[in-house]
Protein backbone atom coordinates (compact mmCIF):
# COMPACT_ATOMS: atom_id res chain seq x y z
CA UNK A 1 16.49 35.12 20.51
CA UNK A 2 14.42 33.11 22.85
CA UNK A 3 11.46 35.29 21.95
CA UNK A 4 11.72 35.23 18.58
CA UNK A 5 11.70 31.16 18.81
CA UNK A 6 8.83 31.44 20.67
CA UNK A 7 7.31 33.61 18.39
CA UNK A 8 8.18 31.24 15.29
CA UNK A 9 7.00 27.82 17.04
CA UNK A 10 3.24 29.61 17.93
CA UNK A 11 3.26 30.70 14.43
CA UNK A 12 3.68 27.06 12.95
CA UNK A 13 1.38 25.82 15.58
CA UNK A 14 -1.21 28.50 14.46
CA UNK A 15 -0.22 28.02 10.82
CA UNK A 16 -0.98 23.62 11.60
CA UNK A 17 -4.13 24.47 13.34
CA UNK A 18 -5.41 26.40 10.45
CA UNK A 19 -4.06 23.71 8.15
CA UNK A 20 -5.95 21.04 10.09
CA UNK A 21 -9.43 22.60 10.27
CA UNK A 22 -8.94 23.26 5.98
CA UNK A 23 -8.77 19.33 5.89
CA UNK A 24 -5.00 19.31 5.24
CA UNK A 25 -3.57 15.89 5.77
CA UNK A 26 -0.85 15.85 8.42
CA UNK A 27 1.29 12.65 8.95
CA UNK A 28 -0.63 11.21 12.03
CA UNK A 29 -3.75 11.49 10.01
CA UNK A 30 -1.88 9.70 6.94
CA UNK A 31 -0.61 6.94 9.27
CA UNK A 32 -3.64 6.36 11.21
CA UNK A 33 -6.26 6.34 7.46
CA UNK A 34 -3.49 3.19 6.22
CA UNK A 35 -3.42 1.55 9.30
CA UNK A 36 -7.90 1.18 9.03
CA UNK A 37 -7.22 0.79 5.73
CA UNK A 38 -4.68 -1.07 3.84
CA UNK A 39 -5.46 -4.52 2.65
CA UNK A 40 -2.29 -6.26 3.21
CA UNK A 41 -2.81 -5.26 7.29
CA UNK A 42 -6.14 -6.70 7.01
CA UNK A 43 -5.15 -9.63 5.33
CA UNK A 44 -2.37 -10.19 8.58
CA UNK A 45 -5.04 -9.64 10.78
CA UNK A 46 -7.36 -12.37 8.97
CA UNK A 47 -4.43 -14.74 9.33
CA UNK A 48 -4.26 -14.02 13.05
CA UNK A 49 -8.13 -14.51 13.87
CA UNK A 50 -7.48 -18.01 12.04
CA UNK A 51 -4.65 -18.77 13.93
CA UNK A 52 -6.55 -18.06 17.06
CA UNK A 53 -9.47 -20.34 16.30
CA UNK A 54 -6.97 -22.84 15.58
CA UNK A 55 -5.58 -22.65 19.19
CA UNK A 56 -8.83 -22.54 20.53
CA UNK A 57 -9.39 -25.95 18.32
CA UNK A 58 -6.74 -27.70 19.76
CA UNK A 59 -7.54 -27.02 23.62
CA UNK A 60 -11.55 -28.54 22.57
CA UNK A 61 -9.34 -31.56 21.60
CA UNK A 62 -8.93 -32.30 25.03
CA UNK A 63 -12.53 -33.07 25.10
CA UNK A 64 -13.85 -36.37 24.26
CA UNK A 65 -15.16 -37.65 21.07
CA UNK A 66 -18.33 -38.45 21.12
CA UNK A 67 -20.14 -39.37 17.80
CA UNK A 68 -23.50 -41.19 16.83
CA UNK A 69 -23.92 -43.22 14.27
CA UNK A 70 -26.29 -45.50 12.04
CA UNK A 71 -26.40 -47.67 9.61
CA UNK A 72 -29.21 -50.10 7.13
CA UNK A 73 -29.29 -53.56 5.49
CA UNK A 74 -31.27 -54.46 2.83
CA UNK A 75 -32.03 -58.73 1.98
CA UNK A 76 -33.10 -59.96 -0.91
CA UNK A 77 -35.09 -63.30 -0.87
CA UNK A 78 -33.35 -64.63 2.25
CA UNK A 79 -32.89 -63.66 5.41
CA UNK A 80 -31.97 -64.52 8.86
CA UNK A 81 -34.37 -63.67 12.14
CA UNK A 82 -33.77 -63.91 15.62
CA UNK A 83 -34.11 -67.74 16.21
CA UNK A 84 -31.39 -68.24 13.43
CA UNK A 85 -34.05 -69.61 11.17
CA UNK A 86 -33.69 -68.95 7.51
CA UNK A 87 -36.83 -66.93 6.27
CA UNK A 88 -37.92 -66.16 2.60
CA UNK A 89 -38.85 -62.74 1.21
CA UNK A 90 -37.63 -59.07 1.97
CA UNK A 91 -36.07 -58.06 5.11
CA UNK A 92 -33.85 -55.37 6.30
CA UNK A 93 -32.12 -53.87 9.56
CA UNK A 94 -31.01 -51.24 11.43
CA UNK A 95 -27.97 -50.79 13.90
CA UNK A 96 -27.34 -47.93 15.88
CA UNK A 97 -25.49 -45.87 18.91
CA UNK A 98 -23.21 -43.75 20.02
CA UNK A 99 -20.01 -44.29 20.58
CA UNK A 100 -16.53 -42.07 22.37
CA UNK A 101 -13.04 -41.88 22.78
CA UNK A 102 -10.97 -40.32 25.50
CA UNK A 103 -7.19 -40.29 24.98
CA UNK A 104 -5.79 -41.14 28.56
CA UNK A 105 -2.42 -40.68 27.75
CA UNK A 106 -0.70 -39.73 24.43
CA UNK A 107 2.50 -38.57 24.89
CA UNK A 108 1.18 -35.13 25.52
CA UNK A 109 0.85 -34.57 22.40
CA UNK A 110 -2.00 -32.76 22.33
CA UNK A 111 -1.16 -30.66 25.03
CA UNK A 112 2.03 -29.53 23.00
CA UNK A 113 -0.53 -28.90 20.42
CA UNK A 114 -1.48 -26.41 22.26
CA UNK A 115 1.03 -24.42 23.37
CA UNK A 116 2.64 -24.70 19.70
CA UNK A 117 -0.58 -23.17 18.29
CA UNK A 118 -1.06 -20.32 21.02
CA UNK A 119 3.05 -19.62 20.24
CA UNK A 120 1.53 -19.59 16.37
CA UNK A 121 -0.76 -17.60 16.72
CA UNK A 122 1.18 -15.24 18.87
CA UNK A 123 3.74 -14.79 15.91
CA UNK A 124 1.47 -14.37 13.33
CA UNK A 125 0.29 -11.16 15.45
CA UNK A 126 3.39 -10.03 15.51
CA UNK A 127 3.93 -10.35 11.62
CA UNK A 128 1.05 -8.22 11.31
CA UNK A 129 2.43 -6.02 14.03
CA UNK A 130 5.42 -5.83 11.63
CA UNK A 131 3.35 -4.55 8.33
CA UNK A 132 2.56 -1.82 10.72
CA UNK A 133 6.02 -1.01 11.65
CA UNK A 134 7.05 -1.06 7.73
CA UNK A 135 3.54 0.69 6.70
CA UNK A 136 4.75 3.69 9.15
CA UNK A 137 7.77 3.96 8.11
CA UNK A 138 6.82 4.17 4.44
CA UNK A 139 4.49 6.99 4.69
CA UNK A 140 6.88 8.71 7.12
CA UNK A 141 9.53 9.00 4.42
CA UNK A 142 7.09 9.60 1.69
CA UNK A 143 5.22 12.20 3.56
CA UNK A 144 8.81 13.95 4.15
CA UNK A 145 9.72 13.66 0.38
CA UNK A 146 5.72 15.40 -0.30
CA UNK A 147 6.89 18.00 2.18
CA UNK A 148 10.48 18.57 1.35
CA UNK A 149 8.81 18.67 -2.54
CA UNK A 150 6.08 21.47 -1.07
CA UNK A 151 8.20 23.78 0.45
CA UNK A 152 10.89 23.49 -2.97
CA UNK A 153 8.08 24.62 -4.70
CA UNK A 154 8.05 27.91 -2.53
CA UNK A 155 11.77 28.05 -2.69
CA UNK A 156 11.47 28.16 -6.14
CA UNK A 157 8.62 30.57 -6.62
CA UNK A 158 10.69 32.86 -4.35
CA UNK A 159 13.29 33.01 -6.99
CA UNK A 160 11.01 33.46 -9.64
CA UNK A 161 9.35 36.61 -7.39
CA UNK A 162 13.08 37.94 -7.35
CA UNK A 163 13.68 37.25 -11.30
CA UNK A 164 10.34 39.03 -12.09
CA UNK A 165 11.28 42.31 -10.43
CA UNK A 166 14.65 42.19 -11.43
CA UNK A 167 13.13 42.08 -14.72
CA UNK A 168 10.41 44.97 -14.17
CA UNK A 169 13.62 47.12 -12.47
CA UNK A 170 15.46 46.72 -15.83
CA UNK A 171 12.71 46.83 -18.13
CA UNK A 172 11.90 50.61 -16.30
CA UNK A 173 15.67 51.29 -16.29
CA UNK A 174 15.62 50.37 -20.39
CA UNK A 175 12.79 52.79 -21.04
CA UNK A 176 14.38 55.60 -20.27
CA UNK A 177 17.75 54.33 -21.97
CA UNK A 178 20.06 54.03 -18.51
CA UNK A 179 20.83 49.99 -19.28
CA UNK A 180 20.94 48.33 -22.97
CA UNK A 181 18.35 46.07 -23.87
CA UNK A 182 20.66 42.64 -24.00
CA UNK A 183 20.00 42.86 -20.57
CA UNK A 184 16.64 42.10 -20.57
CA UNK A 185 17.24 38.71 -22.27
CA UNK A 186 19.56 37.57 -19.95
CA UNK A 187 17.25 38.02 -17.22
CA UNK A 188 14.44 36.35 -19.31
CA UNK A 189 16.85 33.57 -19.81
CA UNK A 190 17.51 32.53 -15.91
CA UNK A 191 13.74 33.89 -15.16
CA UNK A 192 12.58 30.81 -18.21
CA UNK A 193 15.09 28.18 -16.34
CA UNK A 194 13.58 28.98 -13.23
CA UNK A 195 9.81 28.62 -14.39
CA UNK A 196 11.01 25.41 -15.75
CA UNK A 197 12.43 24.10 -12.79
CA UNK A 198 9.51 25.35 -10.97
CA UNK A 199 7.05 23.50 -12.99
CA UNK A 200 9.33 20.28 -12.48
CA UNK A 201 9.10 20.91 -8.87
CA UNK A 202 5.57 20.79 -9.32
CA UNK A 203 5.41 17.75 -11.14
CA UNK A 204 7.09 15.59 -8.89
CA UNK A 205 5.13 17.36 -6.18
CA UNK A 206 1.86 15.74 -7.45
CA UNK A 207 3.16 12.82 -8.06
CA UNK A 208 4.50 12.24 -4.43
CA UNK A 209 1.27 13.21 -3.51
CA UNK A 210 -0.50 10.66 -5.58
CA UNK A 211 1.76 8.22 -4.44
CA UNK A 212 1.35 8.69 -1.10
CA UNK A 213 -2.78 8.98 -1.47
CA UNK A 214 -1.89 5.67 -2.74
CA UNK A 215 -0.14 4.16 0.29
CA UNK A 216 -2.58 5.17 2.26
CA UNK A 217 -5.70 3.77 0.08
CA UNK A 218 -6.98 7.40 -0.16
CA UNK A 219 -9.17 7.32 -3.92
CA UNK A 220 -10.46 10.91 -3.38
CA UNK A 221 -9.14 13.86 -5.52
CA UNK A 222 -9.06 16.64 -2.51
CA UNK A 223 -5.60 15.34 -1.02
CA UNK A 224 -3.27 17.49 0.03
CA UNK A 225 -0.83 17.65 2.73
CA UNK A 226 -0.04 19.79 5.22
CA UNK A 227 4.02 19.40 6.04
CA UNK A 228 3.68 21.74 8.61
CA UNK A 229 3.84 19.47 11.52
CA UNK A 230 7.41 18.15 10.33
CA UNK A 231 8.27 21.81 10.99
CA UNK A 232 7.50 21.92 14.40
CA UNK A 233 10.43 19.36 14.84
CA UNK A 234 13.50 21.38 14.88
CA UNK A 235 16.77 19.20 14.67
CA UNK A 236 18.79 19.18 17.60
CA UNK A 237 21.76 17.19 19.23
CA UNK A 238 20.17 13.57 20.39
CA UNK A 239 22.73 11.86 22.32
CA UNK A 240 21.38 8.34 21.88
CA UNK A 241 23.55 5.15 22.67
CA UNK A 242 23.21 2.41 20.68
CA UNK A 243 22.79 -0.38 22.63
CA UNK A 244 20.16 1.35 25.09
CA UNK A 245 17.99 1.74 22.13
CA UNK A 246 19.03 -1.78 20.79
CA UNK A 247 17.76 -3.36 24.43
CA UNK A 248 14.81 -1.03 24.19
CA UNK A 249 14.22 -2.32 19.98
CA UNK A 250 14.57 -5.87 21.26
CA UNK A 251 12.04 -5.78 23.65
CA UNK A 252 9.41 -3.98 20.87
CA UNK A 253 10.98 -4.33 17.44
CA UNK A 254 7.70 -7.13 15.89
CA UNK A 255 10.46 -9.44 13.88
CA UNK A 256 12.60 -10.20 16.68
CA UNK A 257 9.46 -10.99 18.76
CA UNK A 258 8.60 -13.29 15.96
CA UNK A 259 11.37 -14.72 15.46
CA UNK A 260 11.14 -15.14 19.44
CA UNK A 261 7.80 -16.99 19.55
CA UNK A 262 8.88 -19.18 16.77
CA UNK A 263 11.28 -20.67 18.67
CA UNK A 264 9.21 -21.57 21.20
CA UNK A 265 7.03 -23.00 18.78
CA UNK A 266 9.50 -25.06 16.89
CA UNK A 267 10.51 -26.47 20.84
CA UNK A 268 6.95 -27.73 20.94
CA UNK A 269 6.94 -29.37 17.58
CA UNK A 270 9.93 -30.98 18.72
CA UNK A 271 7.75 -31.97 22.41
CA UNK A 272 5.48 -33.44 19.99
CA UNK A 273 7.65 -35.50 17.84
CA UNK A 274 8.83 -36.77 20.87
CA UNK A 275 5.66 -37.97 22.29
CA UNK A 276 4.60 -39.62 19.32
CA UNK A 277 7.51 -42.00 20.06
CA UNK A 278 5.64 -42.91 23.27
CA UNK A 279 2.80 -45.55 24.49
CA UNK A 280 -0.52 -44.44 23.78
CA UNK A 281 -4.02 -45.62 26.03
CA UNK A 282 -7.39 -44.53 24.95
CA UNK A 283 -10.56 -45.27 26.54
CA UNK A 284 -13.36 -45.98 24.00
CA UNK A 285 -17.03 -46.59 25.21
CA UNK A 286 -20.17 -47.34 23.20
CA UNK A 287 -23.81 -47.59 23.45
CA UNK A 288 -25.63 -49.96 20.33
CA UNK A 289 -28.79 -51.24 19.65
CA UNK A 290 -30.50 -52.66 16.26
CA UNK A 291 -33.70 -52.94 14.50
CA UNK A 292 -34.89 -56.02 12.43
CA UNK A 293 -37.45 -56.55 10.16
CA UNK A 294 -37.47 -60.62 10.61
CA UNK A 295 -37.87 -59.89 14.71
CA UNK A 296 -41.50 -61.03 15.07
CA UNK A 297 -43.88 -62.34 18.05
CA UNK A 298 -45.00 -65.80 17.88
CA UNK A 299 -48.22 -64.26 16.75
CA UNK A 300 -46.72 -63.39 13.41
CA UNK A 301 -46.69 -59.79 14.47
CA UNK A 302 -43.88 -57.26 14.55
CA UNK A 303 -41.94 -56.89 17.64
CA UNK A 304 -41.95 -53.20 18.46
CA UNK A 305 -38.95 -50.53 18.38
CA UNK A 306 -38.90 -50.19 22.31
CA UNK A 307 -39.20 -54.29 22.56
CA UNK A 308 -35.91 -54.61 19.79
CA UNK A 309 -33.70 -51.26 21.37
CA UNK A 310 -33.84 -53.29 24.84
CA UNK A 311 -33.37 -57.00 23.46
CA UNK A 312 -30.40 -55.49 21.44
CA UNK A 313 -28.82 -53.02 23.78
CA UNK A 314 -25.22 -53.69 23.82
CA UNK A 315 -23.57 -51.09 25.83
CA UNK A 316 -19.16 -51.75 25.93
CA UNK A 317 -16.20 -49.88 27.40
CA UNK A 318 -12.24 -50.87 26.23
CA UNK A 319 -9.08 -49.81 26.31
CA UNK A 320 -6.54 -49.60 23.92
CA UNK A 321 -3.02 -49.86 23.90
CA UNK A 322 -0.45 -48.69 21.15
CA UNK A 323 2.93 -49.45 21.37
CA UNK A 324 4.98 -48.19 18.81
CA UNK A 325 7.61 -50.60 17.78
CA UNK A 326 8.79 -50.35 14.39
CA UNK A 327 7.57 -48.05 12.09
CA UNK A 328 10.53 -47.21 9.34
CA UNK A 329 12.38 -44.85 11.37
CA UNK A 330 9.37 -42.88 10.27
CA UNK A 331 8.85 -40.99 14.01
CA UNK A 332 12.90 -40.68 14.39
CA UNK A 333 12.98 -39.09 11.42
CA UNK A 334 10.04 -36.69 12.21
CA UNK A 335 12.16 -35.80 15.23
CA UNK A 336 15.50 -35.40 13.59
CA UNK A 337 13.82 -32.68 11.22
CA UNK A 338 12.10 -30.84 13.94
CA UNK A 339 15.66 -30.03 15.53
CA UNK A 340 16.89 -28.83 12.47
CA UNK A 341 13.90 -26.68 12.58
CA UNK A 342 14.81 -25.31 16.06
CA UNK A 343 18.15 -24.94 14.85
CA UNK A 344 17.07 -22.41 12.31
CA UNK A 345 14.62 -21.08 14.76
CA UNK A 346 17.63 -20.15 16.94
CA UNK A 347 19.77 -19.24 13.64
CA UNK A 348 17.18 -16.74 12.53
CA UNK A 349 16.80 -15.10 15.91
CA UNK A 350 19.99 -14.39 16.38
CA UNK A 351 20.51 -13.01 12.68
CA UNK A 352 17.51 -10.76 13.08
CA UNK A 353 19.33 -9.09 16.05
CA UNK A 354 22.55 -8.62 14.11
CA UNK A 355 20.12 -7.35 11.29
CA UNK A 356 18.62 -5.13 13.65
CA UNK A 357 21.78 -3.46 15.34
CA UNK A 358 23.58 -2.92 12.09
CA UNK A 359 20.22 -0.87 11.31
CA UNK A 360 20.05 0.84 14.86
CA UNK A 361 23.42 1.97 14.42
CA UNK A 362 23.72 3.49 11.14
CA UNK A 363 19.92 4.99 12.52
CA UNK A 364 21.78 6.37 15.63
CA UNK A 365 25.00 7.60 13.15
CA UNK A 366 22.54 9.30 10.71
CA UNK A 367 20.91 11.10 13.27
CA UNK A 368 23.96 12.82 14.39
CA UNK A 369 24.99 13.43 10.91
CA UNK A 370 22.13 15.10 9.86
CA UNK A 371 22.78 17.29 12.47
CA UNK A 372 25.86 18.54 12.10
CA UNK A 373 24.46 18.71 8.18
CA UNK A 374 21.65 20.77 9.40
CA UNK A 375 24.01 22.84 11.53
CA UNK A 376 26.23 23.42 8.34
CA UNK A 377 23.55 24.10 6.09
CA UNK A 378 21.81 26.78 8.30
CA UNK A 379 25.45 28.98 8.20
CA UNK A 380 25.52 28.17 4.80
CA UNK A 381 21.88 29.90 3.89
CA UNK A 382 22.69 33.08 6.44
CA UNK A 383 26.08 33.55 4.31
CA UNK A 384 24.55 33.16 0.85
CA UNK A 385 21.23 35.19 2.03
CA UNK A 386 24.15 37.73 3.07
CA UNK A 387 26.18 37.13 -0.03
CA UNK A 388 22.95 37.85 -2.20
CA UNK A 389 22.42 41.24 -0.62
CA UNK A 390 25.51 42.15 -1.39
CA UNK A 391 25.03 41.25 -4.81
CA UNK A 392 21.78 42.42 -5.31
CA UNK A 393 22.94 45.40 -4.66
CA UNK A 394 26.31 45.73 -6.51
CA UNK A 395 24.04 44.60 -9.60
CA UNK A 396 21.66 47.42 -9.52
CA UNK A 397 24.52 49.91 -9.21
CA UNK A 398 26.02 47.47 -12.36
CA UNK A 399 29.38 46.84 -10.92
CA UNK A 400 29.00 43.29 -11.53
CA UNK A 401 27.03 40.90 -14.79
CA UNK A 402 23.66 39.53 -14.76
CA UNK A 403 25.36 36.38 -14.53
CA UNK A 404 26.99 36.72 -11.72
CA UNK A 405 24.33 37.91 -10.13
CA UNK A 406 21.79 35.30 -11.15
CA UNK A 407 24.70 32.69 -10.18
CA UNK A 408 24.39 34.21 -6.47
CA UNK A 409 20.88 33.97 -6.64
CA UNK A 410 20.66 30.15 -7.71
CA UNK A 411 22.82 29.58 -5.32
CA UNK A 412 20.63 30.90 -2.52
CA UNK A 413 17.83 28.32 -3.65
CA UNK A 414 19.94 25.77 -3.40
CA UNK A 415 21.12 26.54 0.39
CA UNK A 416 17.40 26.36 1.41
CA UNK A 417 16.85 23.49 -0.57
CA UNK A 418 20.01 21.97 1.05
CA UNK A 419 18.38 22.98 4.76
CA UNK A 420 14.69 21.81 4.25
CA UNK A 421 16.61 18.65 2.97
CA UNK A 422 18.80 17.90 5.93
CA UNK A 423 15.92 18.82 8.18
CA UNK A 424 13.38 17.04 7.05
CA UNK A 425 16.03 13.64 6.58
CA UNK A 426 16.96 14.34 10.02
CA UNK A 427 12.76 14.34 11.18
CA UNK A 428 12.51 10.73 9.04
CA UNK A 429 15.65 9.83 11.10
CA UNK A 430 14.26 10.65 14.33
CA UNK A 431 10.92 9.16 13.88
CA UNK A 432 12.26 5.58 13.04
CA UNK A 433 14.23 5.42 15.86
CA UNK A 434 11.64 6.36 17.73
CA UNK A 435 9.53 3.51 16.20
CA UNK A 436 12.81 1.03 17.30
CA UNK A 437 12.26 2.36 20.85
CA UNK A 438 8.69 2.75 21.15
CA UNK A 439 7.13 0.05 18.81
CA UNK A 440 3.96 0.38 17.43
């Protein structure tokens, strides 16, 4: 027995290798083509850069503002110059400088900022994180359906292989008169369902296909896949507890870490509503000078740029107080909605988890249930493969109707479409637990 295992595993390892060099698509390749590819994972990523350079933002923030500036007047017919004498004609003037702010104390809000935005940006990662997790899981259970699909096709074409030599064993035995011609048509009749159930079989087969080409963002016509590598898994007994793989799914599952680093975001908005509620100080400096057109020498002359920038030069420092004292409940309201936000932060955590277990368990139940299916389903093929030998052969010696033994038949296709059914379910099973566990 253990040999002939052996023997069937290097097979389907041989039989993947071959279907790998023909450009066969297995289920890593799928996964790992929609993950480069798919638009709305790109778009989550896009999100996350710009939450990024919005952290990054808010720590230059810190810095001081510093900011030039400049500005002209234009007189008409009078004018002032720089003895406070009032002139006739044209004039104009120019001020200048550069002037900066420092925020010495704020409430820390800006250092909130901060922390909220890195907490942001954090979350929006793992929202993308999440489209991963769902993307996977998608094309794992589509890619078993294309599979399960393939290998009904060969179930079926099987059948039709049986019909068509029952048919050339009858058409031989009514050529030389042994059976009567009525039983031709009865075997044409099953050997027509079967074709058309093949070529449903086939339909749907291309149409998973396409589908999953689809979720992949695959717009060439040479897909196929290979559903070999889902074979390799044979189901067995997986003893797995559910809260072990809950502890492990909290620690990786993206939502909950989400849901996680929003609450720590909503505490900061909170921080920051808060310290808008206290005393601000900011430390403004400045550096001016001016230009005028009526500053002239006593010659009548101009008085140059360099002569006017240090005559004018008015450099200034001040601080500034703001004390918030009434306002229209306007800040104590701001503050009153952010806890209701971290009340829904802490509301949605804790939902995601229950979310989460109910799905880990009926994951962990399934698993074990597909199982015992597979288990079933596996004595159920040997005693209808057994059952159609018998009948196969009690029909050629015609001790039983072509009915009955087409009945026997069909229901030999349906065992092994029962099997591959439960085993590939059982594979899907598997692999999103393993997901839960694992994360991306």
């Amino acid at each position: 027995m253990r040999w002939l295992i052996f023997i069937t595993f290097s097979t389907l390892c041989l039989q993947l290798a071959v279907a790998q060099s023909e450009g066969l698509w297995t289920l890593d390749r799928c996964i790992q083509h929609a993950l480069e590819h798919n638009l709305d994972i790109q778009i989550q990523q896009n999100h996350h850069r710009k939450a990024e350079l919005s952290h990054q933002q808010s720590r230059w923030n810190l810095l001081p503002s510093i900011n030039g500036y400049g500005n002209s007047n234009f007189d008409f017919q009078r004018s002032t110059n720089q003895f406070n004498q009032i002139t006739s004609g044209n004039s104009y003037n120019v001020q200048y400088g550069i002037v900066g702010s420092l925020d010495l104390f704020a409430g820390f809000i800006k250092q909130n900022h901060i922390s909220a935005q890195r907490y942001y940006a954090l979350a929006v990662n793992e929202q993308s994180a999440y489209s991963k997790f769902s993307l996977i899981n998608q094309i794992t259970e589509l890619y078993a359906l294309t599979a399960y699909q393939k290998e009904l096709i060969s179930v079926l074409e099987q059948q039709i292989e049986n019909n068509q030599n029952e048919l050339d064993r009858v058409m031989a035995y009514i050529n030389i008169g042994r059976v009567e011609p009525v039983l031709e048509y009865e075997i044409r009749a099953h050997l027509s369902m079967s074709q058309l159930e093949l070529t449903r079989a086939i339909n749907q087969y291309r149409l998973l296909n396409l589908q999953l080409a689809q979720t992949i963002h695959y717009h060439e016509r040479d897909f196929e896949i290979s559903g070999l590598d889902l074979l390799l898994a044979e189901p067995a007994m997986i003893h797995q507890n559910t809260d072990s793989v809950y502890m492990m799914a909290v620690n990786t599952y993206p939502l909950i870490l989400k849901r996680e680093l929003e609450l720590n975001y909503y505490e900061k908005v909170l921080d920051i509503s808060k310290g808008r509620q206290s005393p601000s100080l900011q430390l403004n400096a400045g550096y001016h000078s001016a230009f005028f057109s009526t500053d002239t020498l006593p010659n009548g002359g101009q008085t140059s740029f360099g002569t006017q920038f240090d005559n004018y030069l008015n450099p200034s420092v001040s601080v500034s107080l703001n004390i918030p004292i009434f306002n229209g409940r306007q800040k104590r309201t701001e503050i009153n909605r952010s806890k209701i936000d971290l009340e829904n932060a802490h509301l949605n955590l804790q939902n995601e988890k229950l979310t989460i277990k109910r799905e880990i368990e009926e994951a962990v139940l399934k698993l074990t249930n597909l199982h015992m299916e597979y288990k079933n389903s596996l004595d159920n093929l040997k005693f209808n493969e057994k059952s159609f030998e018998i009948h196969q052969e009690k029909f050629r010696l015609g001790l039983i109707t072509t009915n009955d033994f087409m009945n026997t038949q069909l229901q030999l296709s349906q065992a092994k479409a029962t099997m591959l059914l439960s085993r590939y379910s059982w594979v899907v099973q598997k692999k999103t637990l393993e997901l839960y566990m694992q994360g991306i």
